[in-house]
Each structure stands twice: as C-alpha cells, then as structure tokens.
PDB file of N, CA and C in Angstrom:
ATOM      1  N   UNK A   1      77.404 128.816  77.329  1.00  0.00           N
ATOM      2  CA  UNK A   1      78.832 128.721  77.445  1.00  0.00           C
ATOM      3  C   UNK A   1      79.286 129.112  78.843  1.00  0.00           C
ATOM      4  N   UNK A   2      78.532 129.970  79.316  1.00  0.00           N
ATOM      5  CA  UNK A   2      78.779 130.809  81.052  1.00  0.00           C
ATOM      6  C   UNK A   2      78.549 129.379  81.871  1.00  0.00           C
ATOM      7  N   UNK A   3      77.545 128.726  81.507  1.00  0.00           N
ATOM      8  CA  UNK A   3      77.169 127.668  82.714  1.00  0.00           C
ATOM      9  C   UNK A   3      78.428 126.363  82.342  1.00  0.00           C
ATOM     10  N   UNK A   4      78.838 126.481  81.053  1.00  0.00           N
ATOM     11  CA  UNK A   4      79.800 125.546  81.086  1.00  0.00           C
ATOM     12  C   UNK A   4      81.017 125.547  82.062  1.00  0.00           C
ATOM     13  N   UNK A   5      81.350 126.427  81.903  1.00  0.00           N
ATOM     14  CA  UNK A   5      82.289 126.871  82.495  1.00  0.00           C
ATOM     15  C   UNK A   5      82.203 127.082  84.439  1.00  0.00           C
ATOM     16  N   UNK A   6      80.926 127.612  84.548  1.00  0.00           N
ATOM     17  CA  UNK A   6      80.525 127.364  86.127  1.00  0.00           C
ATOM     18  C   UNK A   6      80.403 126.044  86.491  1.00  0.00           C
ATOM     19  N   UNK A   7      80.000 125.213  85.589  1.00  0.00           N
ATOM     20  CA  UNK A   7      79.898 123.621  86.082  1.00  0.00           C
ATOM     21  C   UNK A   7      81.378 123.366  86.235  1.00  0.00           C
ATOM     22  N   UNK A   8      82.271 123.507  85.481  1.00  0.00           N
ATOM     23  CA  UNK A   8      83.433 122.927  85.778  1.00  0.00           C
ATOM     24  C   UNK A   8      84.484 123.334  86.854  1.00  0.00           C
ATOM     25  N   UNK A   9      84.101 124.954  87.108  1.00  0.00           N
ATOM     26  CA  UNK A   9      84.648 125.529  88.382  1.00  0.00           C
ATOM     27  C   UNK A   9      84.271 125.000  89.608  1.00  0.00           C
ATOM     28  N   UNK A  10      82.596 124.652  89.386  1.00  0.00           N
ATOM     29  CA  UNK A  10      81.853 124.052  90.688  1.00  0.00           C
ATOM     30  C   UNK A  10      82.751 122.542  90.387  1.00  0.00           C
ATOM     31  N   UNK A  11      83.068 121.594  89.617  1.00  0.00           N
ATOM     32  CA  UNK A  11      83.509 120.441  89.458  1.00  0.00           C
ATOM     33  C   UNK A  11      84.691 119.998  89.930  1.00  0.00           C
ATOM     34  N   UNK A  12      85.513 121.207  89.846  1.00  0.00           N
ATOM     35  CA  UNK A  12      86.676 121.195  90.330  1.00  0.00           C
ATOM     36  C   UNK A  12      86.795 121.464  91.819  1.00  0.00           C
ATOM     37  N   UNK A  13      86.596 122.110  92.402  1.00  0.00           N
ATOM     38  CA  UNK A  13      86.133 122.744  93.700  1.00  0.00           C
ATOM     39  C   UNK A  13      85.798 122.165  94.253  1.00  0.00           C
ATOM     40  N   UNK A  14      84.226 121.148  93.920  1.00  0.00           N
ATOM     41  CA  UNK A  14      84.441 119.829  94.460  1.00  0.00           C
ATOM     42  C   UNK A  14      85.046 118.513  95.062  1.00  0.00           C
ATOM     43  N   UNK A  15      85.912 118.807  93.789  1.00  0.00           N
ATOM     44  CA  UNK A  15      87.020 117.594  93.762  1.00  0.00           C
ATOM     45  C   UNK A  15      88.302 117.743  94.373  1.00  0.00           C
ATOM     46  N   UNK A  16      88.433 119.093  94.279  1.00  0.00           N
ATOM     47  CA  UNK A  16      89.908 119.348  95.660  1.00  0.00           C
ATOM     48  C   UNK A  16      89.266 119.326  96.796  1.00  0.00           C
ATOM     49  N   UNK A  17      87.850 119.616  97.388  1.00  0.00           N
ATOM     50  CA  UNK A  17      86.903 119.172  98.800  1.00  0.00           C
ATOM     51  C   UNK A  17      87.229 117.676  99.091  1.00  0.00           C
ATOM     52  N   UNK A  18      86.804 116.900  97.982  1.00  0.00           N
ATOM     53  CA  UNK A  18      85.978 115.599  98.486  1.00  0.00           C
ATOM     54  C   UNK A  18      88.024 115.374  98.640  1.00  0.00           C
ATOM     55  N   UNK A  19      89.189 115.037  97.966  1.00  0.00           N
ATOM     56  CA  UNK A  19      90.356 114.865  98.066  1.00  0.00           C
ATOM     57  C   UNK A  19      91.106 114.655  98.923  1.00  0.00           C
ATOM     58  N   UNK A  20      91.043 115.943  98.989  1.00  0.00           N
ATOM     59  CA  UNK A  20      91.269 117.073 101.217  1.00  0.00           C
ATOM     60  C   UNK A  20      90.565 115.845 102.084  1.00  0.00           C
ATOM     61  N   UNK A  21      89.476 116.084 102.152  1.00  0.00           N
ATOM     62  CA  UNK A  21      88.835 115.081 102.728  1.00  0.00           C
ATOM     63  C   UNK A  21      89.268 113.391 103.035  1.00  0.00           C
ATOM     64  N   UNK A  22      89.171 113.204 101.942  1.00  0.00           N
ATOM     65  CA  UNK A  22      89.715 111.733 101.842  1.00  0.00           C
ATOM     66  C   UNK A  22      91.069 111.177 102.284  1.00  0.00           C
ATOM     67  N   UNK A  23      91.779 112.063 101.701  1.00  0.00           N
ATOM     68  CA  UNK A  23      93.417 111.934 102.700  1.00  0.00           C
ATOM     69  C   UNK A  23      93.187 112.361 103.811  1.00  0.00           C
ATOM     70  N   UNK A  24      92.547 112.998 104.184  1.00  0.00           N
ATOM     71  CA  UNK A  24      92.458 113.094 105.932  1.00  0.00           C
ATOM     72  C   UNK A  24      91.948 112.379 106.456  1.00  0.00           C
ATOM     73  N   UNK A  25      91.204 111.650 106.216  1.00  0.00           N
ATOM     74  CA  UNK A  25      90.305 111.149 107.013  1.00  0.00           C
ATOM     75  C   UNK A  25      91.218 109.269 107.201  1.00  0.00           C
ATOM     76  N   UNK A  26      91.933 109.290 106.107  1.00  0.00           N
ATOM     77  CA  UNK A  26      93.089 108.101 106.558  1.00  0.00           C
ATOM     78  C   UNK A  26      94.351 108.822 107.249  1.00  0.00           C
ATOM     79  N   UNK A  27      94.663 109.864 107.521  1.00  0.00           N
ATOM     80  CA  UNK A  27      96.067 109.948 107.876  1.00  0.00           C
ATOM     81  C   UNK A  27      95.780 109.602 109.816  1.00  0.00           C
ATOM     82  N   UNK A  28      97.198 108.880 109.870  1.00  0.00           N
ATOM     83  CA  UNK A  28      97.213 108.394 111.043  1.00  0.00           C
ATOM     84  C   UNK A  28      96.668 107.329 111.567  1.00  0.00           C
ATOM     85  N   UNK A  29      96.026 106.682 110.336  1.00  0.00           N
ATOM     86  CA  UNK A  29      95.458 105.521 111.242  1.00  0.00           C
ATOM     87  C   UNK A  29      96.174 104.131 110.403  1.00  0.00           C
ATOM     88  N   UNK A  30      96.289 103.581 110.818  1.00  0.00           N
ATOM     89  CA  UNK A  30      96.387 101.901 109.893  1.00  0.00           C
ATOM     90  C   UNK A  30      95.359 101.275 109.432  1.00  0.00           C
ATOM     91  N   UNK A  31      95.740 100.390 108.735  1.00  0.00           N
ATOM     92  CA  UNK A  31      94.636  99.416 108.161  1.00  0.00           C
ATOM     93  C   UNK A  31      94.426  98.462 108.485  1.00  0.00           C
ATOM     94  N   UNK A  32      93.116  98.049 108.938  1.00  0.00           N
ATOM     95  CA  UNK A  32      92.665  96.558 109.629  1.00  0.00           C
ATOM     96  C   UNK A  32      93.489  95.581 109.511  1.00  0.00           C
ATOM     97  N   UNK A  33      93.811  95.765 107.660  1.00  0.00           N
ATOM     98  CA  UNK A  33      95.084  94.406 107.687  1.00  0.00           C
ATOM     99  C   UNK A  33      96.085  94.295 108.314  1.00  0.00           C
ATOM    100  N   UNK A  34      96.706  94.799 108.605  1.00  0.00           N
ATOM    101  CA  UNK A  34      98.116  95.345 108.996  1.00  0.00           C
ATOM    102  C   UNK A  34      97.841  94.787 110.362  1.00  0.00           C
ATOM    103  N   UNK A  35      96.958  95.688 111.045  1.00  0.00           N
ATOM    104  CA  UNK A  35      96.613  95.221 112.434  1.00  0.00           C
ATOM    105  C   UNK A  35      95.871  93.974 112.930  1.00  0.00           C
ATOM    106  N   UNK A  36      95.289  93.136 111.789  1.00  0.00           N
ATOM    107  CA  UNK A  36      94.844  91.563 112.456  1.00  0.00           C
ATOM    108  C   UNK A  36      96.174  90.882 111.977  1.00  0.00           C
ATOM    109  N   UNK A  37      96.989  90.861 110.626  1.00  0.00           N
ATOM    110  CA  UNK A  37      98.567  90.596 111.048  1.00  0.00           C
ATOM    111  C   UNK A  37      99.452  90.306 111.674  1.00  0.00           C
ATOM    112  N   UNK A  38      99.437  92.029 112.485  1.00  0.00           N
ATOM    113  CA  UNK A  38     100.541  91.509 113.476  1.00  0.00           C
ATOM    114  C   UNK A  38     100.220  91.565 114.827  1.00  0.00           C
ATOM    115  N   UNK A  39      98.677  90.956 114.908  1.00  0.00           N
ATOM    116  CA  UNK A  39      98.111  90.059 116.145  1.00  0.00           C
ATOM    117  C   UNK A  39      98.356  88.643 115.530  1.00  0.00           C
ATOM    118  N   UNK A  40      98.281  88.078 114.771  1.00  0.00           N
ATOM    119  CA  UNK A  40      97.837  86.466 114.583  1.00  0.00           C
ATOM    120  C   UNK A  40      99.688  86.514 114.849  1.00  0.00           C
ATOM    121  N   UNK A  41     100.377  87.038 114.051  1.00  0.00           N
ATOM    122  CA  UNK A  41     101.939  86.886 114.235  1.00  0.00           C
ATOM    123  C   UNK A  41     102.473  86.987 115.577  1.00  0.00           C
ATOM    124  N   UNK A  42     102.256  88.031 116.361  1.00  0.00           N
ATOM    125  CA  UNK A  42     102.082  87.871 117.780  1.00  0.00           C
ATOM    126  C   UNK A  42     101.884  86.948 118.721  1.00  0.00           C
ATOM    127  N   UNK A  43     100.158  86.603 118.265  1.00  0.00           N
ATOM    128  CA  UNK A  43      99.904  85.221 118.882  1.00  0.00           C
ATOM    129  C   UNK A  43     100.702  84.262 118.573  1.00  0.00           C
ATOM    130  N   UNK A  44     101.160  84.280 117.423  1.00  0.00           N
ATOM    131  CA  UNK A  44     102.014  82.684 116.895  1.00  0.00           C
ATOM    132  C   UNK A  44     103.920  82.783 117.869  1.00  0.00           C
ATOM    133  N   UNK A  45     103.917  84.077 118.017  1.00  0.00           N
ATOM    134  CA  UNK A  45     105.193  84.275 119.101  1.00  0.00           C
ATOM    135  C   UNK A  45     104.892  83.621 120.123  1.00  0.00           C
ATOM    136  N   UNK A  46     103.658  84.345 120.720  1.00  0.00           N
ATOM    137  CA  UNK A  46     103.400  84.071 122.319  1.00  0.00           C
ATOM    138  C   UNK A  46     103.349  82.901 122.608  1.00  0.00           C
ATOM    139  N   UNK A  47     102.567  81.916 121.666  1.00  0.00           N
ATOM    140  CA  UNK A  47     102.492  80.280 121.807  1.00  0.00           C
ATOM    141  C   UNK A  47     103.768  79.633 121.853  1.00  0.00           C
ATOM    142  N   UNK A  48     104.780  79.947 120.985  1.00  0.00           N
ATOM    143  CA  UNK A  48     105.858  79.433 120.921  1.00  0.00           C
ATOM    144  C   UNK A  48     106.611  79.666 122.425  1.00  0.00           C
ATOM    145  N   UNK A  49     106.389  80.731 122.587  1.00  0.00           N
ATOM    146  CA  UNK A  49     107.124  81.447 124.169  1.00  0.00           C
ATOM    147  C   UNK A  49     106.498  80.923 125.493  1.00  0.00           C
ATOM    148  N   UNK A  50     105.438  80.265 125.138  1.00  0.00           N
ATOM    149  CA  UNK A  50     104.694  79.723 126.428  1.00  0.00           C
ATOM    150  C   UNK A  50     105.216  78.061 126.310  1.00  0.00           C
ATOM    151  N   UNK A  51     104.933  77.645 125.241  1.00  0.00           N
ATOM    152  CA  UNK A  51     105.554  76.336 124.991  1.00  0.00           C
ATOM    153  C   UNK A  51     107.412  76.255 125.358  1.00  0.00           C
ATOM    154  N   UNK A  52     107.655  76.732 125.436  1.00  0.00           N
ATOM    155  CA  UNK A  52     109.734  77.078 125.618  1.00  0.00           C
ATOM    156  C   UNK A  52     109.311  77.168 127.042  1.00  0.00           C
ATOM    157  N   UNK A  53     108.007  78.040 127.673  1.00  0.00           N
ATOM    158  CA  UNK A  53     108.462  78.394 129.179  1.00  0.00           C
ATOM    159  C   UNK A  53     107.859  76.737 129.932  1.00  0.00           C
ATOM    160  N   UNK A  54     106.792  76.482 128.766  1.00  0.00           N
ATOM    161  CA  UNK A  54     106.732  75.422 129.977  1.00  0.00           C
ATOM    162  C   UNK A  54     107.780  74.089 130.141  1.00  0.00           C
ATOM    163  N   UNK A  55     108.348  73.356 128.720  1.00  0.00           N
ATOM    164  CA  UNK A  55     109.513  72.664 128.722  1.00  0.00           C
ATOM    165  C   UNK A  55     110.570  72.967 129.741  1.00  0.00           C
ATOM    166  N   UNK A  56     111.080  74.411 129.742  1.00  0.00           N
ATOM    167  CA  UNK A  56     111.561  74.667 130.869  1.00  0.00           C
ATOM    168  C   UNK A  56     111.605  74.185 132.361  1.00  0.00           C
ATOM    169  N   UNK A  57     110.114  74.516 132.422  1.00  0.00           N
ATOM    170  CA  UNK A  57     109.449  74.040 133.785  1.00  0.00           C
ATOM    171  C   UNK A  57     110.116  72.885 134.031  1.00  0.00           C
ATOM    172  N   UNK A  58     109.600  72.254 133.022  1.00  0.00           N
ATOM    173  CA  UNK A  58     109.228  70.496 133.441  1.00  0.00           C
ATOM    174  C   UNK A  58     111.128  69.718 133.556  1.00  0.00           C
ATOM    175  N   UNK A  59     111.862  70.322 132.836  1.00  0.00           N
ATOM    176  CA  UNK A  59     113.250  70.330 132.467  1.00  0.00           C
ATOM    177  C   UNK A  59     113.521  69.639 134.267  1.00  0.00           C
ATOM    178  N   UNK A  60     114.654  68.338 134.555  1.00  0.00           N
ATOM    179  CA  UNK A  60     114.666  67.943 135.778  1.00  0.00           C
ATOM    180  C   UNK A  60     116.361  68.330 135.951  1.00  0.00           C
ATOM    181  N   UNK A  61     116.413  69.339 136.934  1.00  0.00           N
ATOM    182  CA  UNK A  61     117.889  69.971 136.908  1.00  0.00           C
ATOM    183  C   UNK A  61     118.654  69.337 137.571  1.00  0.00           C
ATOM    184  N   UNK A  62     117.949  68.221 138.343  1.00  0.00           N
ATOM    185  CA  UNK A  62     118.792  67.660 139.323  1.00  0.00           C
ATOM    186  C   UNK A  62     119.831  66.346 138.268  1.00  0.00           C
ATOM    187  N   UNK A  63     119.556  66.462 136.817  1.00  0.00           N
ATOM    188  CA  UNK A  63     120.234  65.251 135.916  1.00  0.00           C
ATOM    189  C   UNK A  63     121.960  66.396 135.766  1.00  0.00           C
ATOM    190  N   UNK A  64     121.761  67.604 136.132  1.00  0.00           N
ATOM    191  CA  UNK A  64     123.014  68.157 136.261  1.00  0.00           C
ATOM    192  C   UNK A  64     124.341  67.749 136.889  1.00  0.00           C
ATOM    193  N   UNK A  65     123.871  67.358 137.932  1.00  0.00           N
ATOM    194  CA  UNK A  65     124.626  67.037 139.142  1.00  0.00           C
ATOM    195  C   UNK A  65     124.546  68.396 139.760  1.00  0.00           C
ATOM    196  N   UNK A  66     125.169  68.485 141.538  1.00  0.00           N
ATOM    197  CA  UNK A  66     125.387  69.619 142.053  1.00  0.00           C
ATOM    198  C   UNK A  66     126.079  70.450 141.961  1.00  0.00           C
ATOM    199  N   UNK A  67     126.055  71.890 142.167  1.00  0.00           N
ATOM    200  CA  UNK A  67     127.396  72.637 142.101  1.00  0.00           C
ATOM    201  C   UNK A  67     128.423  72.433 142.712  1.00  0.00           C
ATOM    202  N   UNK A  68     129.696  71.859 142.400  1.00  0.00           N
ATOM    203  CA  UNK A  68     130.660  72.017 143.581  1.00  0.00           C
ATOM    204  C   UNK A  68     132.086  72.676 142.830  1.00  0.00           C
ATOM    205  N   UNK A  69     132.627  73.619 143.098  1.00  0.00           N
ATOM    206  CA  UNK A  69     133.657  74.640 142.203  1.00  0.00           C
ATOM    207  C   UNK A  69     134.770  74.310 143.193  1.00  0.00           C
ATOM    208  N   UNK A  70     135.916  73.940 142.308  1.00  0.00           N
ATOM    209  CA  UNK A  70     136.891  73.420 142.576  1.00  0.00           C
ATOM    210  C   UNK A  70     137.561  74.003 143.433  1.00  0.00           C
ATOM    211  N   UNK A  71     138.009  73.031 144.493  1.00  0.00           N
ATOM    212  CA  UNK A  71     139.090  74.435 145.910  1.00  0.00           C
ATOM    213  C   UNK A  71     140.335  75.158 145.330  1.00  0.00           C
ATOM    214  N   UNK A  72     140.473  75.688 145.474  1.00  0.00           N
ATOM    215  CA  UNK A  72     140.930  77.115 145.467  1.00  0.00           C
ATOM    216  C   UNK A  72     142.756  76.445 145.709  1.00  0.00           C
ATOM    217  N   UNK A  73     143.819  77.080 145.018  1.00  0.00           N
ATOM    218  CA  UNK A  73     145.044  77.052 145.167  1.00  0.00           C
ATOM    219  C   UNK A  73     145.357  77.517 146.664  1.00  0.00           C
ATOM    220  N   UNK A  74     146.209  76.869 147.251  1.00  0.00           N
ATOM    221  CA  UNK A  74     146.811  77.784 148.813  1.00  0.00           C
ATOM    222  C   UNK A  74     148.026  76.937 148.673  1.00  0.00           C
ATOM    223  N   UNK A  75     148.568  77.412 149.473  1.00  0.00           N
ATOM    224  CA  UNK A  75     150.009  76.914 149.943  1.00  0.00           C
ATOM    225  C   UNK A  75     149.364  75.997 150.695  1.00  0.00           C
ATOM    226  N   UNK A  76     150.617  75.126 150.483  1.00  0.00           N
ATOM    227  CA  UNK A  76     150.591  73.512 151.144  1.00  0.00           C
ATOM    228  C   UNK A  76     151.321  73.758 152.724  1.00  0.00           C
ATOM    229  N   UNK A  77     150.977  72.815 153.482  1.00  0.00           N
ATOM    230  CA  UNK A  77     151.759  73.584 154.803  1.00  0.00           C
ATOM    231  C   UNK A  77     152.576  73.501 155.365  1.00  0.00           C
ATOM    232  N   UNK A  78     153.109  74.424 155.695  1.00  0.00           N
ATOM    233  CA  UNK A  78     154.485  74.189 156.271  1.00  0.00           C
ATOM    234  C   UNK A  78     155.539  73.367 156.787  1.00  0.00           C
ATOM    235  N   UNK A  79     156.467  72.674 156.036  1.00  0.00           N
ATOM    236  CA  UNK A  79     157.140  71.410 156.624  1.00  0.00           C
ATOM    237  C   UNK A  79     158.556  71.977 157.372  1.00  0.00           C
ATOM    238  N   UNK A  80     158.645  71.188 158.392  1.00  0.00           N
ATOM    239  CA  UNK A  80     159.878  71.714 159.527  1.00  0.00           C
ATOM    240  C   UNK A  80     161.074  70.923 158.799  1.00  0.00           C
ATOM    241  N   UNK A  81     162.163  71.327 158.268  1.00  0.00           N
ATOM    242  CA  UNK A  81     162.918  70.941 157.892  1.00  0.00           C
ATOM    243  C   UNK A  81     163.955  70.525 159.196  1.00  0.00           C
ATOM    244  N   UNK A  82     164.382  69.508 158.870  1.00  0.00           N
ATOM    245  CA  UNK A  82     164.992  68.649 160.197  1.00  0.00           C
ATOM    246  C   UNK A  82     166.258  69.112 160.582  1.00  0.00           C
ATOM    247  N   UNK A  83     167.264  69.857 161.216  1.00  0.00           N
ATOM    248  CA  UNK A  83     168.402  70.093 161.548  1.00  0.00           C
ATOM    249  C   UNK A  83     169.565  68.600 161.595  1.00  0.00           C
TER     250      UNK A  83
END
C-alpha cells in the first residue's frame, strides 16, 4: 500500500516536470505554419507590387499632354482716357 502511494507521488511529480517543460519549451516561438503563411502571402503581395511597378514603368506620360497652368489674373493695362 506504501509503494502505491509512492508510485503516484513519483507520477505526479513527474507530470507537473514533463508539463513545466513542455509549455516552455513553446513559449515565444511560432509555428512553422503560421510562418510559411505569411511568407507565401507576402510573396503573393510582392508579385503583385512588382507587376503595378513595372506597368508603371512602361505607362507613356507623354499621352498626357504638357504641363501648362493657366496665366495668372493681372490687371489689364492702363488706358489713357482722352481729354
């Protein structure tokens, strides 16, 4: 009956060890999944973002026409009123 009882103290004792253990030994880290994820998702950004930069490129600005910003208000000039 003594050893019953020592087995289960040793059993237990064990099992809050191996526990301890086990949650520690994950805290702080992530999981592979997570992290090949949000690389492939990444990559699938970056492609899109390289494809936008190069359209860009190729984009011909000269179908704009040039800048030319409209002249500016002034007074008209001075007329000599005739005596």
């Amino acid at each position: 009956m003594g050893s019953l009882i020592l087995i289960k103290k040793i059993s237990l004792f064990f099992l809050l060890i191996s526990a301890s253990l086990f949650s520690t030994s994950f805290a702080g880290r992530q999981s592979s999944f997570l992290n090949n994820f949000d690389q492939e998702e990444l990559s699938a950004i970056h492609e899109e973002e390289q494809l936008r930069h190069e359209r860009v490129l190729k984009m011909n600005t000269k179908d704009y026409g040039r800048y030319d910003p409209t002249p500016a208000l002034s007074k008209p000039p001075f007329k000599l009123i005739p005596n």
